[in-house]
Protein backbone atom coordinates (compact mmCIF):
# COMPACT_ATOMS: atom_id res chain seq x y z
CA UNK A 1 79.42 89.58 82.10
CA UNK A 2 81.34 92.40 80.49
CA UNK A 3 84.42 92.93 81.09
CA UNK A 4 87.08 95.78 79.76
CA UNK A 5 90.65 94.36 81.28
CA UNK A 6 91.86 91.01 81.85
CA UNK A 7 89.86 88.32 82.38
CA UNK A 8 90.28 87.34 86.22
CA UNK A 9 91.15 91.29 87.25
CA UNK A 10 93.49 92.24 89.67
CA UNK A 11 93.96 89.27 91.84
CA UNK A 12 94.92 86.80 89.09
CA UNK A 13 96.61 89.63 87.19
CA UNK A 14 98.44 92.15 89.32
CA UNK A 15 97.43 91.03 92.85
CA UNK A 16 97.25 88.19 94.81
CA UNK A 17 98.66 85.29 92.66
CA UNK A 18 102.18 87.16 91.24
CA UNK A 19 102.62 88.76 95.04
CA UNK A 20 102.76 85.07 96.52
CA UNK A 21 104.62 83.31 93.64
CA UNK A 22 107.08 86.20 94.06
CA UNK A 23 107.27 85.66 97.84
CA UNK A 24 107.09 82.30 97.11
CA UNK A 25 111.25 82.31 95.01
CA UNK A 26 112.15 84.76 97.44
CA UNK A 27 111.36 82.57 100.58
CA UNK A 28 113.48 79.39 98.51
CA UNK A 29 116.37 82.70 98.19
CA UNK A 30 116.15 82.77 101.83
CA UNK A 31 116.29 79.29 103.16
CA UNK A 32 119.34 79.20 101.16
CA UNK A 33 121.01 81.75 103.14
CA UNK A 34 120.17 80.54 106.58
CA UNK A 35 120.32 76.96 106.35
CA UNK A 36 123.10 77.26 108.41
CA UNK A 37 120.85 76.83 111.53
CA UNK A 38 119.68 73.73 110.60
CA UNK A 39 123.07 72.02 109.54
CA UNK A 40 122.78 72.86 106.19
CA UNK A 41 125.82 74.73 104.70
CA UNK A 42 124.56 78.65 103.85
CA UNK A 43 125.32 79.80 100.42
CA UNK A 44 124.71 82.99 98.29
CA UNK A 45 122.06 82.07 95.47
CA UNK A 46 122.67 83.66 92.39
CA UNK A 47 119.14 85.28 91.44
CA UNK A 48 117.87 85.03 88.27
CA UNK A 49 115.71 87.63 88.06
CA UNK A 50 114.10 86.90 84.15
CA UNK A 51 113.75 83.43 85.71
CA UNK A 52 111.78 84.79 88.43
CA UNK A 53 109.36 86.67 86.41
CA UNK A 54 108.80 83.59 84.30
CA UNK A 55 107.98 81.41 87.32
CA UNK A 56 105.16 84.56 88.31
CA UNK A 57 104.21 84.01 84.76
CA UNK A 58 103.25 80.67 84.60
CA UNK A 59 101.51 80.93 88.06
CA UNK A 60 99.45 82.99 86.48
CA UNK A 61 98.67 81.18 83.54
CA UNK A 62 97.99 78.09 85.37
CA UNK A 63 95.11 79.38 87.13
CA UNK A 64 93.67 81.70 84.51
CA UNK A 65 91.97 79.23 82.53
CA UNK A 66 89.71 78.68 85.80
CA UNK A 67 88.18 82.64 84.69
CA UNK A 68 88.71 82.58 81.46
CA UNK A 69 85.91 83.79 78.86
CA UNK A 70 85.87 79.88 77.95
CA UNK A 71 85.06 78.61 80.95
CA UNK A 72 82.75 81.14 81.49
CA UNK A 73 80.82 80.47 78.32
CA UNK A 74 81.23 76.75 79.48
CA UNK A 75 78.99 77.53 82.84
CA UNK A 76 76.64 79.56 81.19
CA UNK A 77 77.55 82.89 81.12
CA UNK A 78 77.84 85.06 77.93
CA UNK A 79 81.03 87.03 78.27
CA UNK A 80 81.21 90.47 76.14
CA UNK A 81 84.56 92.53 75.72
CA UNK A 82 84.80 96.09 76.50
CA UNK A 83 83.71 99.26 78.47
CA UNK A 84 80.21 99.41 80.39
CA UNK A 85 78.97 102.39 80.37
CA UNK A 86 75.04 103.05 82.52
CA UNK A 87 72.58 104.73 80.21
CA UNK A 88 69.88 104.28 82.72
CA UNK A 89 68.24 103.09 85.96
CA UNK A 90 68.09 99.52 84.04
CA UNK A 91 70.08 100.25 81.07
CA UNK A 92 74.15 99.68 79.93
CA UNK A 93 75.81 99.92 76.67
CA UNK A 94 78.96 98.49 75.68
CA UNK A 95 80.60 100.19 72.97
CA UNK A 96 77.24 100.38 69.99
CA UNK A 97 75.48 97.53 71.75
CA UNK A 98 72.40 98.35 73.86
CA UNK A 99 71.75 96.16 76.98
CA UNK A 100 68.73 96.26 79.87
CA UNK A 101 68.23 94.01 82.89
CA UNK A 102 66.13 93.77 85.63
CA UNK A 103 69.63 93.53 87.95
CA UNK A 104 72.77 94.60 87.37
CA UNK A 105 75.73 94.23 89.51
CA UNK A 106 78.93 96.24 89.35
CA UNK A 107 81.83 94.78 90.71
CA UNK A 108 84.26 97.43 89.06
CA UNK A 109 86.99 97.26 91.75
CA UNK A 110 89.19 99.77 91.98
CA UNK A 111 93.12 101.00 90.79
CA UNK A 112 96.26 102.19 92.47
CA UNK A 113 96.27 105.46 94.35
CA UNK A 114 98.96 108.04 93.16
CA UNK A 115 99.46 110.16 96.36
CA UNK A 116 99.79 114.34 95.46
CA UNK A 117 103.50 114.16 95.08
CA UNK A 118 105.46 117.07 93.69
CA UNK A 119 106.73 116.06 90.73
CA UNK A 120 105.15 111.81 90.26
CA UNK A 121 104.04 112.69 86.73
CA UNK A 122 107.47 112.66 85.67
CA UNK A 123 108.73 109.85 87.23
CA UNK A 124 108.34 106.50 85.88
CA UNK A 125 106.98 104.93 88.83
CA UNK A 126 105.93 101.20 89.71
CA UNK A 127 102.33 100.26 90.87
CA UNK A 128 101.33 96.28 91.52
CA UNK A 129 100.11 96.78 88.04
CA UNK A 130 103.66 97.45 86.43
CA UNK A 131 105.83 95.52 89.02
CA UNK A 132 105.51 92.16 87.91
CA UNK A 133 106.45 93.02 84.59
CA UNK A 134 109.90 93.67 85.90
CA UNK A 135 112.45 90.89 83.88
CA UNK A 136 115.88 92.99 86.01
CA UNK A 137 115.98 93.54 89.40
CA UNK A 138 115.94 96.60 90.85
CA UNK A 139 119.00 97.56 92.73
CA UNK A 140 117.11 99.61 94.96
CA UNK A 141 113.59 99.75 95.68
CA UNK A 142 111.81 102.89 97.14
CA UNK A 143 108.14 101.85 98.58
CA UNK A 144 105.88 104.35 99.62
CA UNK A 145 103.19 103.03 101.64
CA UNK A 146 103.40 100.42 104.24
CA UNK A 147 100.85 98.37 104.33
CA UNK A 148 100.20 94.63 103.06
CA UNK A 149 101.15 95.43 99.33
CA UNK A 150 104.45 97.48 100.33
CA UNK A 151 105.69 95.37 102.67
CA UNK A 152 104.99 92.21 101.38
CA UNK A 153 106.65 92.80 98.69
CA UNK A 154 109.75 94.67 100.74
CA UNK A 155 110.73 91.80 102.22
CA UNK A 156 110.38 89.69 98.91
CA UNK A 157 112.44 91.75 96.86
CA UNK A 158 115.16 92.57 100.08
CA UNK A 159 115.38 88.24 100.33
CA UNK A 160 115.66 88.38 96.11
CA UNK A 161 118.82 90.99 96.33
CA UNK A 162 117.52 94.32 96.05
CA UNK A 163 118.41 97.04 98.29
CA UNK A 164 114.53 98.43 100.00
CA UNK A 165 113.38 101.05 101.64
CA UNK A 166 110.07 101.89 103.16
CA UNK A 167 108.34 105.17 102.99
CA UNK A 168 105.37 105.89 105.01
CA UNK A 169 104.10 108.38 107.82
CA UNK A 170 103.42 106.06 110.55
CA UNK A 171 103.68 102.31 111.49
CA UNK A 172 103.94 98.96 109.28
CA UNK A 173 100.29 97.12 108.96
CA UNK A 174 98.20 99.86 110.94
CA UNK A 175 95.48 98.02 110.37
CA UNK A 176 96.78 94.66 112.49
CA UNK A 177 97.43 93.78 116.02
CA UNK A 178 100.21 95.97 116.99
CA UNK A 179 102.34 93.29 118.77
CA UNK A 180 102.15 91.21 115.89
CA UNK A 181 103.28 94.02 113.71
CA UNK A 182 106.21 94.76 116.11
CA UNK A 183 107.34 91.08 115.03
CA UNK A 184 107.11 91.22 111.94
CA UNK A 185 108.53 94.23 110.97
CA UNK A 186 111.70 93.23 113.53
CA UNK A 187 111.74 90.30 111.24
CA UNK A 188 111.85 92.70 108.05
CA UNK A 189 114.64 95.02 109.89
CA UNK A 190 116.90 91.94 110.80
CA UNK A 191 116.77 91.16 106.89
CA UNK A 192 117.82 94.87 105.74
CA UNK A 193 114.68 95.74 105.24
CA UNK A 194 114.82 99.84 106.08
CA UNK A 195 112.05 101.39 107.73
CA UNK A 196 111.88 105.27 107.49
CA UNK A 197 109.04 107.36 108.85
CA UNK A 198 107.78 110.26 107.13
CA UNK A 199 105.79 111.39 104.14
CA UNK A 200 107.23 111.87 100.43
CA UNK A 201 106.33 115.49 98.99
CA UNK A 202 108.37 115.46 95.95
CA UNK A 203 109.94 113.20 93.36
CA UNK A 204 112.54 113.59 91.32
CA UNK A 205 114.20 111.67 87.92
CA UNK A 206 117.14 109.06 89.21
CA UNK A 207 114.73 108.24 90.98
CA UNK A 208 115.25 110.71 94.00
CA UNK A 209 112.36 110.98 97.14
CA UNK A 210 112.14 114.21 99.27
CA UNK A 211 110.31 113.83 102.54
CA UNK A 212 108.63 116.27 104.38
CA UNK A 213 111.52 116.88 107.05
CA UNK A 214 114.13 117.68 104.21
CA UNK A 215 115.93 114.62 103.90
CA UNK A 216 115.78 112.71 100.70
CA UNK A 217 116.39 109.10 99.73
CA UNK A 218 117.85 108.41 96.10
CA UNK A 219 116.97 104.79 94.44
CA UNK A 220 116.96 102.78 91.25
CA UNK A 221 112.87 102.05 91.76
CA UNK A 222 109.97 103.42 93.12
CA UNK A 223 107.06 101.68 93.66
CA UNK A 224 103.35 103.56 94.97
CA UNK A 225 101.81 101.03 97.70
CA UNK A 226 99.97 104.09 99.62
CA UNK A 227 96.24 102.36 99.04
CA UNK A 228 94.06 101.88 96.53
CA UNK A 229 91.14 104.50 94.65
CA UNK A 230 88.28 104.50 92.52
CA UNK A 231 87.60 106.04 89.85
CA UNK A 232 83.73 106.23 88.40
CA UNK A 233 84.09 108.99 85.50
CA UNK A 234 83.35 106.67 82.38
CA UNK A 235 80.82 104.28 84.49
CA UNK A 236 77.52 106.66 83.70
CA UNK A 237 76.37 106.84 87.80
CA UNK A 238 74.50 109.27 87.65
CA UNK A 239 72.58 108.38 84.79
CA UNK A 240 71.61 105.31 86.90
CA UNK A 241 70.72 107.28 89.67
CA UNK A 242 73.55 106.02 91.78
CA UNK A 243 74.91 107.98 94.98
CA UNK A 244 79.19 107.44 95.80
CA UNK A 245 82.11 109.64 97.04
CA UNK A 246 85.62 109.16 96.70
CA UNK A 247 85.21 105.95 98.87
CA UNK A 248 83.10 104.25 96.70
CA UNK A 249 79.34 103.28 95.78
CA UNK A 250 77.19 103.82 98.65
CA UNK A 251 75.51 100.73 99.39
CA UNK A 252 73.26 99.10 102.38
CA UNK A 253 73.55 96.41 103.81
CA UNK A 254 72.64 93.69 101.01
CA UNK A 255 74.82 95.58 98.72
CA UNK A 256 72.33 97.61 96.87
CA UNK A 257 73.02 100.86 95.74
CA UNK A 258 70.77 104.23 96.01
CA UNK A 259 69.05 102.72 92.32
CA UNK A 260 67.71 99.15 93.87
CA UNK A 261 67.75 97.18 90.79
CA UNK A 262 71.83 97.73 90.86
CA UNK A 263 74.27 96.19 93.40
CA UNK A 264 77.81 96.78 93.71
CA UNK A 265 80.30 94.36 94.99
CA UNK A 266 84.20 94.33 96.00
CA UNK A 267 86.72 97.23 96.15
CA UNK A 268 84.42 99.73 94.17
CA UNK A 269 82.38 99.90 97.48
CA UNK A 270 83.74 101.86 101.30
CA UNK A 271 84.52 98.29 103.04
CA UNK A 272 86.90 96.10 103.31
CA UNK A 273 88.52 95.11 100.05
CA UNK A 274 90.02 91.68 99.83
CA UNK A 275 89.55 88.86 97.09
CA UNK A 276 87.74 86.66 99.41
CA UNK A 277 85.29 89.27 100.63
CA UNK A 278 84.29 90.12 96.92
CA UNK A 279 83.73 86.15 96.25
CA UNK A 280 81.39 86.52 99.74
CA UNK A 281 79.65 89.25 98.23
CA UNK A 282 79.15 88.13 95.00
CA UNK A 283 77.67 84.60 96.53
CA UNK A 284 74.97 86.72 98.36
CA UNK A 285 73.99 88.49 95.60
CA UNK A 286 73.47 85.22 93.60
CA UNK A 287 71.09 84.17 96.58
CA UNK A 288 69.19 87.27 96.61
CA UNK A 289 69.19 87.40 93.05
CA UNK A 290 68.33 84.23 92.09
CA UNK A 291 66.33 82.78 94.77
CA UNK A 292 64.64 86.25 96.15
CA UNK A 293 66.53 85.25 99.37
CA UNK A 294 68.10 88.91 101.12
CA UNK A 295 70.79 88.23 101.94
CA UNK A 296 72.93 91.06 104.70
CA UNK A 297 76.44 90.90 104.94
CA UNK A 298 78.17 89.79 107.81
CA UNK A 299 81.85 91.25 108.21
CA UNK A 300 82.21 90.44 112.07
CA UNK A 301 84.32 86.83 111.35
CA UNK A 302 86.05 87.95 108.10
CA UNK A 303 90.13 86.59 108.20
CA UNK A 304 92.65 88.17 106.60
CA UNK A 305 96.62 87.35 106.30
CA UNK A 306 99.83 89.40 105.08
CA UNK A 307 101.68 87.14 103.70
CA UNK A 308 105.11 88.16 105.13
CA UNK A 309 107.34 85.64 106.69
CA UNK A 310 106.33 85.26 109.43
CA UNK A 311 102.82 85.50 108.01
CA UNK A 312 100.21 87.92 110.03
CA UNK A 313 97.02 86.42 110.20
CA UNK A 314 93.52 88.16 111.57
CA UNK A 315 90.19 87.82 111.61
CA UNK A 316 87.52 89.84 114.40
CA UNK A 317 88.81 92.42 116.32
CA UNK A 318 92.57 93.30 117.22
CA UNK A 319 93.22 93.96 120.81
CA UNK A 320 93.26 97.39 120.53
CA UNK A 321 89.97 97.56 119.01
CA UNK A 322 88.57 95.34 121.10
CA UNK A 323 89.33 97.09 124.41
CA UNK A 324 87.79 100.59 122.39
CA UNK A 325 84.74 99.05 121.91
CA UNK A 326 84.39 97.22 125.51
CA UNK A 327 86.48 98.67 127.68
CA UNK A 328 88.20 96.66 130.28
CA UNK A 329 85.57 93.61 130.21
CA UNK A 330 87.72 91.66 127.36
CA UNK A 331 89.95 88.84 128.66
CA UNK A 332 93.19 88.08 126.43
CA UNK A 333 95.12 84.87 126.15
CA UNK A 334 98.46 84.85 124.38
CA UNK A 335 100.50 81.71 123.72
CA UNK A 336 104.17 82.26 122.30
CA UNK A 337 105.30 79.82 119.46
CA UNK A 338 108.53 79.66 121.66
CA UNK A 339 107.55 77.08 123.60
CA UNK A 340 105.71 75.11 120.35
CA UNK A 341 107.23 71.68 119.78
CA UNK A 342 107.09 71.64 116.47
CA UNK A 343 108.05 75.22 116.14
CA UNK A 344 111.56 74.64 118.43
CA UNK A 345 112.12 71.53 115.68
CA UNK A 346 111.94 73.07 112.83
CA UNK A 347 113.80 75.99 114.22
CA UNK A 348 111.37 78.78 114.05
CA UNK A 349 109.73 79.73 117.12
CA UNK A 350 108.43 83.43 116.15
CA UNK A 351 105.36 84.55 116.64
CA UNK A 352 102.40 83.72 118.90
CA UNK A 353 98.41 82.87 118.88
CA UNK A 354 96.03 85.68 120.62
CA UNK A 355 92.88 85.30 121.43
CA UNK A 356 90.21 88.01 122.51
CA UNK A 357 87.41 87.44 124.67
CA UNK A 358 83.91 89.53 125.80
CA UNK A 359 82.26 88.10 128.01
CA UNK A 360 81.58 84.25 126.87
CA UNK A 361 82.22 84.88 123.09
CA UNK A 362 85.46 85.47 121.06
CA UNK A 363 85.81 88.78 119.42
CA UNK A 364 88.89 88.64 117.78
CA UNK A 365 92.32 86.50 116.93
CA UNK A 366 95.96 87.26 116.15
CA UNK A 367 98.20 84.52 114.63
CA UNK A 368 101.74 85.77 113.59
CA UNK A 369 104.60 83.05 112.48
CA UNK A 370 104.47 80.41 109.58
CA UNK A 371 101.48 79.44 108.23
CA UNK A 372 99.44 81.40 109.87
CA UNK A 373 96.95 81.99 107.69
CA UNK A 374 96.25 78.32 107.85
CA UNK A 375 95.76 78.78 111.10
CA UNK A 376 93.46 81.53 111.02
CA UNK A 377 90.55 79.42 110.28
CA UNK A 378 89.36 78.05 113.34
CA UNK A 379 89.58 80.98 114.83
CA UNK A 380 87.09 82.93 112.18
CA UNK A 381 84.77 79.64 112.99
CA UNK A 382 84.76 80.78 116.99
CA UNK A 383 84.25 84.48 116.10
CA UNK A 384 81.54 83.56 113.83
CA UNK A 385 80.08 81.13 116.24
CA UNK A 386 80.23 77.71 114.03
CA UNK A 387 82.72 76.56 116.52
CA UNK A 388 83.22 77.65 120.40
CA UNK A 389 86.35 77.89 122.67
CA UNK A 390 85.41 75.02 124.62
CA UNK A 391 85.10 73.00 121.76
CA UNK A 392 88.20 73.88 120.32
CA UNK A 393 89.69 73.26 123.52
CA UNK A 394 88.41 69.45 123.48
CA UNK A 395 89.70 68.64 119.90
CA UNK A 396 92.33 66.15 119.52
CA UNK A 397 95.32 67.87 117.49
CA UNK A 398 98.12 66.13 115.86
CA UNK A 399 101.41 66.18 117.53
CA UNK A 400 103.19 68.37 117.15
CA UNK A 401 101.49 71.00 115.25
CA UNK A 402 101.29 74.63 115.34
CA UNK A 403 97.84 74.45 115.78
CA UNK A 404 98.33 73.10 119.16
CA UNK A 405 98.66 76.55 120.98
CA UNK A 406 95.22 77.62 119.30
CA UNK A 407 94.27 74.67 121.33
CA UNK A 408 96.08 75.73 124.34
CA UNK A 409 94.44 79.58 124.38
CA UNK A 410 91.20 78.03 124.11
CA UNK A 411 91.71 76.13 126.90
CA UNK A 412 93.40 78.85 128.97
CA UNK A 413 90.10 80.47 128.04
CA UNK A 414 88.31 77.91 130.20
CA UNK A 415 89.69 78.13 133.55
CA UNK A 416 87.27 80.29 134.83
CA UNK A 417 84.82 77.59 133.70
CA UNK A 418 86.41 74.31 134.48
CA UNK A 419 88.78 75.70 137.52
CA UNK A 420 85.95 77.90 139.31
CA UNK A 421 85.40 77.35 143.58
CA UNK A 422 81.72 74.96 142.15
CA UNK A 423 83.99 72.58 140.02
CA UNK A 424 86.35 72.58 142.83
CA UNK A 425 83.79 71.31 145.33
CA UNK A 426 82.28 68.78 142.96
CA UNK A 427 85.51 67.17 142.34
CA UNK A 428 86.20 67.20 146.56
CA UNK A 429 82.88 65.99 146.91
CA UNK A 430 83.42 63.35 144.13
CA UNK A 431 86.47 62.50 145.62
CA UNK A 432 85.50 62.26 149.39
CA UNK A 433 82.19 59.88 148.01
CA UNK A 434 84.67 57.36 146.51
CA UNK A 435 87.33 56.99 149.43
């Protein structure tokens, strides 16, 4: 393995783990302040911001032992420190060292995009690289971009005390279900979270925004969430004979690249980029590598989740893509956490389960509310076909639970099946043979 940043990358470092122990003080922030609902007298908390950072901090140092170059050496691996740079079609050196292998697999990932904004160069601006390193909060918060990163992290610094506003040309989340979207950006609104459409063209010190219809919003931070790029100058590609564009490495479908002896994994490749999709990648390359297995990704069941409050979870197609893609022969069930038991006891009944159906197979699932990621999972099992509706509709689920409505849409899924005119007259027949 060589490796030129921090061991663990962007996840561990500037990603996933600091976003949700950040979300995670902020959601404590919050529960303060509406207690009231539940009996429990509201107060103010008084945010300590340095204490905040800490607590991201030591999440992160918890967990990085797990890839450190220790317990890498432990399983095996030799671990060497610095920049890779391809020499060849089988060759790498790292700094005067001269390497070769048979396979080599680049799992690079990728950096922040700076949109071309009059005047960013100048301004010292926040990425999810620099963010966490905040020890004062920011009074007010400028995001441009709004998807996962930006507002994720809107809503955790709006519940932490900062003023936020959202920059962005169109909707929240494009990339979800749009009626889950629509609750939980209302959700984000109803906290002071402001939304404003448009697109940024110039920045100025203070920090000052212009956008492109000649208003301009003034704030004390502003932090670039508008996607992610990749950047494959120092890497030596063509030396290796390796094909990209500004997406990424081209690669087929078992993740090789143009040069077959190299694969390329994660964000430096056009596809989705999440943490859990580069672990799925990486485990198929150790089965074609190692065992001489080929092994095709699959992205059809692959979940994701915002982590927002309430949380969006996904996995398949979204409604909208699904009726692109079949036209009208999709059936959709949607059950509303409203009418959830244990949502109406603990006093938060947002959201709902969706589930989308082609012919006898499910295509796609929406769960927005709490823990809906959690949720998420037995609905990638149906979409992947490990687990079918009628199944899920048959399981025995603990009462009450959220997971109950997942239940209930598969079973709504059914009555074509179990309510048709044949079951009908089986059951009459059944009936008039016992009277």
């Amino acid at each position: 393995m060589i490796e030129r940043g921090a061991m663990g990358g962007d996840c561990l470092n500037t990603g996933c783990v600091p976003s949700k122990a950040l979300i995670a003080a902020a959601r404590r922030a919050h529960d303060l302040r509406t207690g009231a609902r539940l009996g429990i007298a509201a107060a103010d908390p008084e945010i300590d911001f340095a204490a905040v950072h800490a607590h991201v901090h030591r999440a992160i140092a918890r967990i990085a032992p797990v890839d450190s170059v220790e317990h890498m050496t432990e399983l095996g691996c030799e671990v060497i420190r610095g920049e890779a740079v391809l020499t060849g079609r089988s060759h790498v050196t790292v700094g005067g060292l001269a390497l070769s292998a048979p396979r080599i697999v680049l799992a690079v990932g990728s950096r922040p995009l700076v949109p071309p904004i009059e005047g960013i160069a100048a301004i010292p601006y926040l990425t999810n690289e620099t963010i966490f390193g905040l020890t004062e909060r920011p009074e007010h918060l400028v995001i441009v971009g709004n998807g996962p990163v930006g507002v994720e992290l809107a809503q955790a610094f709006r519940r932490l005390g900062s003023r936020v506003t959202v920059i962005a040309p169109g909707s929240a989340l494009p990339k979800d279900d749009a009626d889950a979207t629509a609750v939980a950006v209302a959700v984000l609104r109803a906290e002071g979270v402001a939304f404003v459409t448009g697109e940024v063209v110039r920045a100025e010190a203070g920090v000052t925004v212009h956008i492109k219809d000649g208003s301009s919003i003034a704030g004390s931070h502003l932090l670039l969430a508008a996607g992610r790029s990749v950047d494959f100058a120092a890497l030596g590609l063509a030396a290796a004979g390796i094909r990209h564009d500004a997406h990424g490495i081209a690669t087929d479908a078992r993740r090789r690249t143009s040069n077959p002896r190299i694969y390329a994994i994660g964000d430096c490749r056009p596809g989705p980029h999440f943490t859990h999709v580069s672990g799925y990648e990486g485990s198929n390359i150790v089965v074609e590598i190692g065992f001489g297995l080929p092994a095709k990704a699959d992205y059809r069941a692959l979940p994701w989740v915002t982590y927002t409050d309430p949380e969006v979870a996904q996995v398949g197609l979204t409604e909208a893509e699904a009726r692109i893609r079949y036209g009208g022969k999709i059936n959709v069930w949607r059950e509303d956490f409203a009418d959830n038991d244990r949502a109406i006891a603990e006093g938060d009944a947002t959201g709902f389960v969706k589930l989308i159906k082609h012919g006898r197979k499910l295509v796609g699932a929406t769960i927005v509310g709490p823990h809906a990621g959690d949720l998420i999972l037995p609905a990638a099992m149906m979409v992947a076909g490990k687990a079918s509706l009628l199944g899920v509709a048959n399981l025995i689920v603990p009462y009450p639970n959220r997971a109950e409505h997942l239940k209930k849409a598969a079973f709504a899924s059914q009555d074509a099946l179990v309510f048709n005119r044949w079951t009908r007259g089986w059951a009459q027949l059944l009936a008039r043979s016992r009277r």
